[in-house]
N, C-alpha and C. Protein backbone atom coordinates (compact mmCIF):
# COMPACT_ATOMS: atom_id res chain seq x y z
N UNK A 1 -54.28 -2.92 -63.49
CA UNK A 1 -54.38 -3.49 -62.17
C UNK A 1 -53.05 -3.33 -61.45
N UNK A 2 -53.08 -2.92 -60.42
CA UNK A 2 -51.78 -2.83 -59.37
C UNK A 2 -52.23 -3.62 -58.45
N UNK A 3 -50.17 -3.95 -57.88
CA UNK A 3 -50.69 -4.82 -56.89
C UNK A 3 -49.88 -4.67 -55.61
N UNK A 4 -50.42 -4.93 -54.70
CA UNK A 4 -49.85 -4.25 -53.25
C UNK A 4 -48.68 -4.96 -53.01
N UNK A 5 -48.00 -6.12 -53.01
CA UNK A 5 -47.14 -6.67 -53.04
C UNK A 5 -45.91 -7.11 -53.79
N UNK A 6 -44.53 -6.64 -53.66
CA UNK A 6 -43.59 -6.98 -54.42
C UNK A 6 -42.90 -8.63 -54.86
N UNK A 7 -42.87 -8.88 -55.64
CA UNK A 7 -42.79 -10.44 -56.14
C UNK A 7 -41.29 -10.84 -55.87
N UNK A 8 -40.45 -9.45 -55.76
CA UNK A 8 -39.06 -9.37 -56.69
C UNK A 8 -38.15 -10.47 -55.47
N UNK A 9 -37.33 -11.70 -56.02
CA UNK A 9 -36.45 -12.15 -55.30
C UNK A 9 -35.39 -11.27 -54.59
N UNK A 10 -35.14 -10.29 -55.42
CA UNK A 10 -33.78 -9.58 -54.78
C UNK A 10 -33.91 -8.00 -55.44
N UNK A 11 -33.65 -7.16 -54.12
CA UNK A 11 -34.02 -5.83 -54.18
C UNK A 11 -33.45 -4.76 -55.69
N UNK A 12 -34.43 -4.12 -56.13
CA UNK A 12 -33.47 -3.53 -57.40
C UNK A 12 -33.60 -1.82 -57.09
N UNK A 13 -32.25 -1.41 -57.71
CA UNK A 13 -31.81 -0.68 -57.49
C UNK A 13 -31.74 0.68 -58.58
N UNK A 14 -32.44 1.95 -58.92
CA UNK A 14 -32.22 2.77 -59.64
C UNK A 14 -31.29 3.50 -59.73
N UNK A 15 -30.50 3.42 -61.59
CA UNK A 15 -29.20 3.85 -61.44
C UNK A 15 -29.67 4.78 -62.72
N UNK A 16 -27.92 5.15 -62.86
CA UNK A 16 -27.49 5.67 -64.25
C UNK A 16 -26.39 4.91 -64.83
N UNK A 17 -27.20 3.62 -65.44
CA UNK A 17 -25.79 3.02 -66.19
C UNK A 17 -26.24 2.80 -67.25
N UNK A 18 -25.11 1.79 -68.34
CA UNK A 18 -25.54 1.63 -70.14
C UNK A 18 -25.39 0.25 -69.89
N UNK A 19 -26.20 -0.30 -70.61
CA UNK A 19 -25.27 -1.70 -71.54
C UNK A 19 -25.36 -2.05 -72.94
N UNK A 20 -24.64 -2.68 -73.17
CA UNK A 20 -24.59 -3.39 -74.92
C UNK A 20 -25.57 -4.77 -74.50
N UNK A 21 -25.71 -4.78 -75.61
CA UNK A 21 -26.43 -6.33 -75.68
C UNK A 21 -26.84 -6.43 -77.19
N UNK A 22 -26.69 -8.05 -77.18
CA UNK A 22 -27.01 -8.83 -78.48
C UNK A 22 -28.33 -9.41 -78.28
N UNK A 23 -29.46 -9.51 -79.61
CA UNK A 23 -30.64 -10.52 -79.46
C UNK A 23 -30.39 -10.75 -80.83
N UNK A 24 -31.46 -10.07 -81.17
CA UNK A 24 -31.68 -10.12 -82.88
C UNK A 24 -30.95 -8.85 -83.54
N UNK A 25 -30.73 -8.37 -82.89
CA UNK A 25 -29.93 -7.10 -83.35
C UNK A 25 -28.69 -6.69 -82.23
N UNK A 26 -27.75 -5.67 -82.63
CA UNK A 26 -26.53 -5.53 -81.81
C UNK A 26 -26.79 -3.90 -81.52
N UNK A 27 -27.12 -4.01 -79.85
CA UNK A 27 -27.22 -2.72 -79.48
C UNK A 27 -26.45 -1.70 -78.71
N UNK A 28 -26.22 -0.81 -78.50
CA UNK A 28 -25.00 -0.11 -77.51
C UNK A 28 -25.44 1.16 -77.13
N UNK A 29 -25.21 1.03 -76.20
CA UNK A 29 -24.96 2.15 -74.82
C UNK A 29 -26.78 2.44 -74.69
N UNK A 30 -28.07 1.33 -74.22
CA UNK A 30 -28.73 1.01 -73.83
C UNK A 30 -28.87 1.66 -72.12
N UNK A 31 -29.82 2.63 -71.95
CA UNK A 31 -29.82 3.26 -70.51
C UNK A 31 -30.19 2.09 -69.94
N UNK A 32 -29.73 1.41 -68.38
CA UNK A 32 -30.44 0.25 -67.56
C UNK A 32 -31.33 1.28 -66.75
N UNK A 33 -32.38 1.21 -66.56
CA UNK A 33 -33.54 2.10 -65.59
C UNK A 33 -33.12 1.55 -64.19
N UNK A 34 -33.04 0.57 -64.06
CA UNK A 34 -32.92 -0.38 -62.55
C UNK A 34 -32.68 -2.05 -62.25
N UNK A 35 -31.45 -2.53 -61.87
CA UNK A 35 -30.59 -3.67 -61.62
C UNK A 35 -30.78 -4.18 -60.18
N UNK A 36 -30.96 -5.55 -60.12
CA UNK A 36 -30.65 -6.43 -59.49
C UNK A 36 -29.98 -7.24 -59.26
N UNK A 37 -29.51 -8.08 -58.33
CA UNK A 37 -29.08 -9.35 -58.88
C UNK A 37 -29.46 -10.56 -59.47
N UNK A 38 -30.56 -10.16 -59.79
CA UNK A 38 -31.49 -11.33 -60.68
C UNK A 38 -31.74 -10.65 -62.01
N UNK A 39 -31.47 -9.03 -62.54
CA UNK A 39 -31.57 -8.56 -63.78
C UNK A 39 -31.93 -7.75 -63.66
N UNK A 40 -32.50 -6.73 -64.66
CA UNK A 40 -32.23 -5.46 -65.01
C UNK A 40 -33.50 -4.93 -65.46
N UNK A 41 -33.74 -3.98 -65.63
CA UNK A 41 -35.17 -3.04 -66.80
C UNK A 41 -34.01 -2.42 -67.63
N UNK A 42 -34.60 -2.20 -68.69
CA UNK A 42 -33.68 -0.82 -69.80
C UNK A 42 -34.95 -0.28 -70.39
N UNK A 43 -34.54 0.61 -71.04
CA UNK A 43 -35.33 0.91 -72.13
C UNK A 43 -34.47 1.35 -73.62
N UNK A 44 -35.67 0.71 -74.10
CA UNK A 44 -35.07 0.60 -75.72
C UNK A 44 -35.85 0.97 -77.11
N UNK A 45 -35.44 1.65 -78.07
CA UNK A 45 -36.48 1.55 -79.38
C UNK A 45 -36.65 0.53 -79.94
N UNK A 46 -35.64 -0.62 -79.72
CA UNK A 46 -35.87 -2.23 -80.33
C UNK A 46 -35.84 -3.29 -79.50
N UNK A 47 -37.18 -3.21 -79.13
CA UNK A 47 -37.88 -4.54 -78.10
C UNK A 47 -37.30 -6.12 -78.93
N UNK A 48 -37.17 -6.90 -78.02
CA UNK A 48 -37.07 -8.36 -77.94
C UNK A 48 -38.19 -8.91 -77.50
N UNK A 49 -38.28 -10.04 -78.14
CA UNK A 49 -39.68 -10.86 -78.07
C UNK A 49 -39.42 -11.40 -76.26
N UNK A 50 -40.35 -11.72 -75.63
CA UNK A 50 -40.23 -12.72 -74.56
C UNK A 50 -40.19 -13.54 -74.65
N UNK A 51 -39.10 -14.31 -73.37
CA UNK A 51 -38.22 -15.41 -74.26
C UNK A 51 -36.94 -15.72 -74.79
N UNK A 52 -36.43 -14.55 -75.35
CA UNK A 52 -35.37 -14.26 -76.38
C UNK A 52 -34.11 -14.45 -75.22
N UNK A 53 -33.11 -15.44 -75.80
CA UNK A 53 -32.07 -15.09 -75.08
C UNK A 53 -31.40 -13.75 -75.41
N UNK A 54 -30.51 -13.31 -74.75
CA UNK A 54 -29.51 -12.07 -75.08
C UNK A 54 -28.28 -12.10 -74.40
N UNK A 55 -27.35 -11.60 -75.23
CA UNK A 55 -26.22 -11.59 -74.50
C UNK A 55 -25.31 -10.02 -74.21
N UNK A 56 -25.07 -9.54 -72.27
CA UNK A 56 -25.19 -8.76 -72.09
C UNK A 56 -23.84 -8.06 -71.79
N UNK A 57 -23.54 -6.86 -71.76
CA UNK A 57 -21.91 -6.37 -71.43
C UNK A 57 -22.32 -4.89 -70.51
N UNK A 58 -22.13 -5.60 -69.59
CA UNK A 58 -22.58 -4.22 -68.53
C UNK A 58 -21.21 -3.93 -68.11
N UNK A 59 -21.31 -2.56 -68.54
CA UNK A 59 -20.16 -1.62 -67.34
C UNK A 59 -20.30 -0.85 -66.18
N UNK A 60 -19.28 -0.80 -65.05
CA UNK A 60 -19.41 -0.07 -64.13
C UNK A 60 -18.37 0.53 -63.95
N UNK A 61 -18.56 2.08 -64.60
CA UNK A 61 -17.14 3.11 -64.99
C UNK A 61 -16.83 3.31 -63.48
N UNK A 62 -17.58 3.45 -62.39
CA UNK A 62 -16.81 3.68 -61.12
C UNK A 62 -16.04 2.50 -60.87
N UNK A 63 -16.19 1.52 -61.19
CA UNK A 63 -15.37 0.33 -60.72
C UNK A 63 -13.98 -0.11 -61.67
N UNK A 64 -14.44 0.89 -62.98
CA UNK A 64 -13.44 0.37 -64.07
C UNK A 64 -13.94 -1.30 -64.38
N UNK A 65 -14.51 -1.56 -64.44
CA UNK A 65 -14.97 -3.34 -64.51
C UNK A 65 -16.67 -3.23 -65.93
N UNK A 66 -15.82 -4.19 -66.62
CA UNK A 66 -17.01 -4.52 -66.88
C UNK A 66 -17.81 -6.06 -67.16
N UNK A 67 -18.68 -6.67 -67.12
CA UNK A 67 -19.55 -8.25 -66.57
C UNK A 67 -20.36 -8.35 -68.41
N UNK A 68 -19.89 -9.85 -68.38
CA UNK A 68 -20.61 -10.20 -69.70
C UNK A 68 -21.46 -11.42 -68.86
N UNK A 69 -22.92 -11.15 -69.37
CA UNK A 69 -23.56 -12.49 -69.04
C UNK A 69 -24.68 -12.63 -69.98
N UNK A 70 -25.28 -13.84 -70.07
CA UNK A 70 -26.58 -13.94 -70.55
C UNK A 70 -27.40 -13.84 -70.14
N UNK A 71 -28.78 -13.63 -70.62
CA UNK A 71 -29.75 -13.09 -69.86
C UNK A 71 -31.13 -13.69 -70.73
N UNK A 72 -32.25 -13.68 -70.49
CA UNK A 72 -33.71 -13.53 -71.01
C UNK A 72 -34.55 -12.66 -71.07
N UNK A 73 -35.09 -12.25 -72.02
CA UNK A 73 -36.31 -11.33 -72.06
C UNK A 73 -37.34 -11.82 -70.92
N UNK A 74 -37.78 -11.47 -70.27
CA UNK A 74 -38.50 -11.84 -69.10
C UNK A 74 -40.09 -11.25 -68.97
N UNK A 75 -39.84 -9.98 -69.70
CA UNK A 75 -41.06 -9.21 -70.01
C UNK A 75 -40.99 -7.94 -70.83
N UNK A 76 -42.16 -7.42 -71.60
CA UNK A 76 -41.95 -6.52 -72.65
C UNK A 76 -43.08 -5.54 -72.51
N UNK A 77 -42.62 -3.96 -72.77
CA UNK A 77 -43.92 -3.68 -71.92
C UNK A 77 -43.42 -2.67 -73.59
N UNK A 78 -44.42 -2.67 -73.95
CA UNK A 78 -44.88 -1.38 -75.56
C UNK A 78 -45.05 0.07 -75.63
N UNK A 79 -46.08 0.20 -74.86
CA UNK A 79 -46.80 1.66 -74.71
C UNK A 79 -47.09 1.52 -73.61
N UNK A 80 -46.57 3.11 -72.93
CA UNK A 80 -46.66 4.11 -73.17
C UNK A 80 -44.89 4.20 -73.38
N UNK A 81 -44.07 3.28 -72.48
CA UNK A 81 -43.14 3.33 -72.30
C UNK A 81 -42.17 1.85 -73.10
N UNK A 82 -41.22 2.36 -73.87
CA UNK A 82 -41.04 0.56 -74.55
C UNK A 82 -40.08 0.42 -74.08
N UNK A 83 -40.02 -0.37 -72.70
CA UNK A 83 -38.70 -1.20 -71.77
C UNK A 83 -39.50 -2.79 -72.11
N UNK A 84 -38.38 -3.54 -71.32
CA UNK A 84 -38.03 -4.86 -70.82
C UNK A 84 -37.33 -5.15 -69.82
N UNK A 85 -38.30 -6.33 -69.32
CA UNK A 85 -36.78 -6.42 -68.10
C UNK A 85 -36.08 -7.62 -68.57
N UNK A 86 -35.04 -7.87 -68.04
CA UNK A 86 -34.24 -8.81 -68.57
C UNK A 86 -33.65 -9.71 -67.08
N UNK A 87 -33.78 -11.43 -67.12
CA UNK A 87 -33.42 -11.96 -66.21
C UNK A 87 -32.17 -12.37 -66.73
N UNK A 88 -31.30 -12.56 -65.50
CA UNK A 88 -29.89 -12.94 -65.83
C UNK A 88 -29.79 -14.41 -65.68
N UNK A 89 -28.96 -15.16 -66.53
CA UNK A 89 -28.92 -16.65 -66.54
C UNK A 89 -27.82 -17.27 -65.83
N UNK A 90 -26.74 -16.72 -66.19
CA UNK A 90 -25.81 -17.38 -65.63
C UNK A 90 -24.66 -16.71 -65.07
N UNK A 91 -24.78 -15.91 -63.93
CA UNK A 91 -23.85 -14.66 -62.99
C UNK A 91 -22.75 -16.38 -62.52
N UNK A 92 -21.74 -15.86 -63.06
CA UNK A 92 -20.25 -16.35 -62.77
C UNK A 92 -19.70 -15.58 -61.44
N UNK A 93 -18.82 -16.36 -60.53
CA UNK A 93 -18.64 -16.12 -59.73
C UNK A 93 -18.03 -14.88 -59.31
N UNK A 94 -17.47 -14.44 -60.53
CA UNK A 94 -16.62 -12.71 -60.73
C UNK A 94 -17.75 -11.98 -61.25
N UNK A 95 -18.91 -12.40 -62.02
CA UNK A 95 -19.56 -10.98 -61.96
C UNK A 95 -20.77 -11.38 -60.63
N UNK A 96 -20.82 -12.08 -60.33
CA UNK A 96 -21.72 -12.06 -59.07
C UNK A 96 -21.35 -11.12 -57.85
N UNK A 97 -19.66 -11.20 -58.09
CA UNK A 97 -18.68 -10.36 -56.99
C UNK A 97 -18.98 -9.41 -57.52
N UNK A 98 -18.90 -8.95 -58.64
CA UNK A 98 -18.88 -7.55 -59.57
C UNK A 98 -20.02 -6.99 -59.17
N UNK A 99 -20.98 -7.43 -59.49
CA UNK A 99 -22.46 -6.59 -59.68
C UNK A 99 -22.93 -6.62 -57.89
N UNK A 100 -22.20 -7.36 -57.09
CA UNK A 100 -22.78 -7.21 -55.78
C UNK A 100 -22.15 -5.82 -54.97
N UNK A 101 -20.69 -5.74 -55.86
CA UNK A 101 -19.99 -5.00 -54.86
C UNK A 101 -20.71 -3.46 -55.65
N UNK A 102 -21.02 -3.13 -57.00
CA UNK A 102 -21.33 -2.13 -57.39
C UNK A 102 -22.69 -1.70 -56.59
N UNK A 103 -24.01 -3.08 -56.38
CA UNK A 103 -25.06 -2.79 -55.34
C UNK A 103 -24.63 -2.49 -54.70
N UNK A 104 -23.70 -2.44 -53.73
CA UNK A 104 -23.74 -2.47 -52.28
C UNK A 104 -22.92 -0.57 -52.65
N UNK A 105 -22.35 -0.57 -53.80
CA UNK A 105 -22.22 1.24 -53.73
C UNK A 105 -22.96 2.14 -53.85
N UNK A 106 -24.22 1.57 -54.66
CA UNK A 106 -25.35 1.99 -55.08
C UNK A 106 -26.45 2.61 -53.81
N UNK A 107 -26.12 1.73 -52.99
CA UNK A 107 -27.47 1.71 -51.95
C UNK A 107 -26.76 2.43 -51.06
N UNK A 108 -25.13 2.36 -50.98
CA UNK A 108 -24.61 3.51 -49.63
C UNK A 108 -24.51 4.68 -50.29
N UNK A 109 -24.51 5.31 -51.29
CA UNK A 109 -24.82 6.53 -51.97
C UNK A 109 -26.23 7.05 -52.25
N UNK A 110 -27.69 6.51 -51.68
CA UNK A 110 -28.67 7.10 -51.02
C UNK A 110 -28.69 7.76 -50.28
C-alpha cells in the first residue's frame, strides 16, 4: 500500500555519508541512505529490533566534525532491502548546530 502523503516532521535529505553505531552489536562505517533532523535510514546486514536504543557517531568529513547521539530503531524493513530508520533522541545543542549546518550544505549543492 502507498500513500499519497508525507508524514515526515522535517525534510530528509539523500546523501553519501557513514556512521558507527552501537545496539547489540558494534558497527562501522554503516552507509546513511537519507538524514534529517529527526533521523536517518541506513542500511545494514545486522538489523535491530524496533525499539532498540542505539548509540550513534556520525561524521561529516566536509565539515571535519563529527555528532554522537542516541537514537531508536523506529522501523525495520527485511526484504527486499534490509534498512532501518533510526529516530534521534537527544540532538544537543552543538550537534543540532552540526547536523543543521551540514543540511543546509546538502540542499545548496542540488
Amino acid at each position: 500500500m502507498t500513500t499519497t502523503t508525507d508524514q515526515r516532521k522535517y525534510p530528509r535529505f539523500e546523501l553519501e555519508a557513514f556512521v558507527d553505531y552501537t545496539g547489540k552489536e558494534f558497527l562501522l562505517n554503516h552507509r546513511i541512505y537519507d538524514i534529517s533532523m529527526g533521523g536517518m535510514r541506513l542500511k545494514t546486514g545486522e538489523l535491530e529490533e524496533e525499539g532498540i536504543e542505539v548509540d550513534l557517531m556520525i561524521s561529516f568529513p566536509d565539515m571535519d566534525a563529527v555528532i554522537e547521539v542516541k537514537g531508536e530503531v523506529a522501523w525495520v524493513k527485511r526484504m527486499p532491502e534490509r534498512e532501518m530508520g533510526i529516530k534521534f533522541k537527544n540532538l544537543g545543542i552543538r550537534e543540532h548546530r552540526l547536523l543543521q549546518e551540514y543540511l543546509k550544505r546538502v540542499e545548496e549543492r542540488k
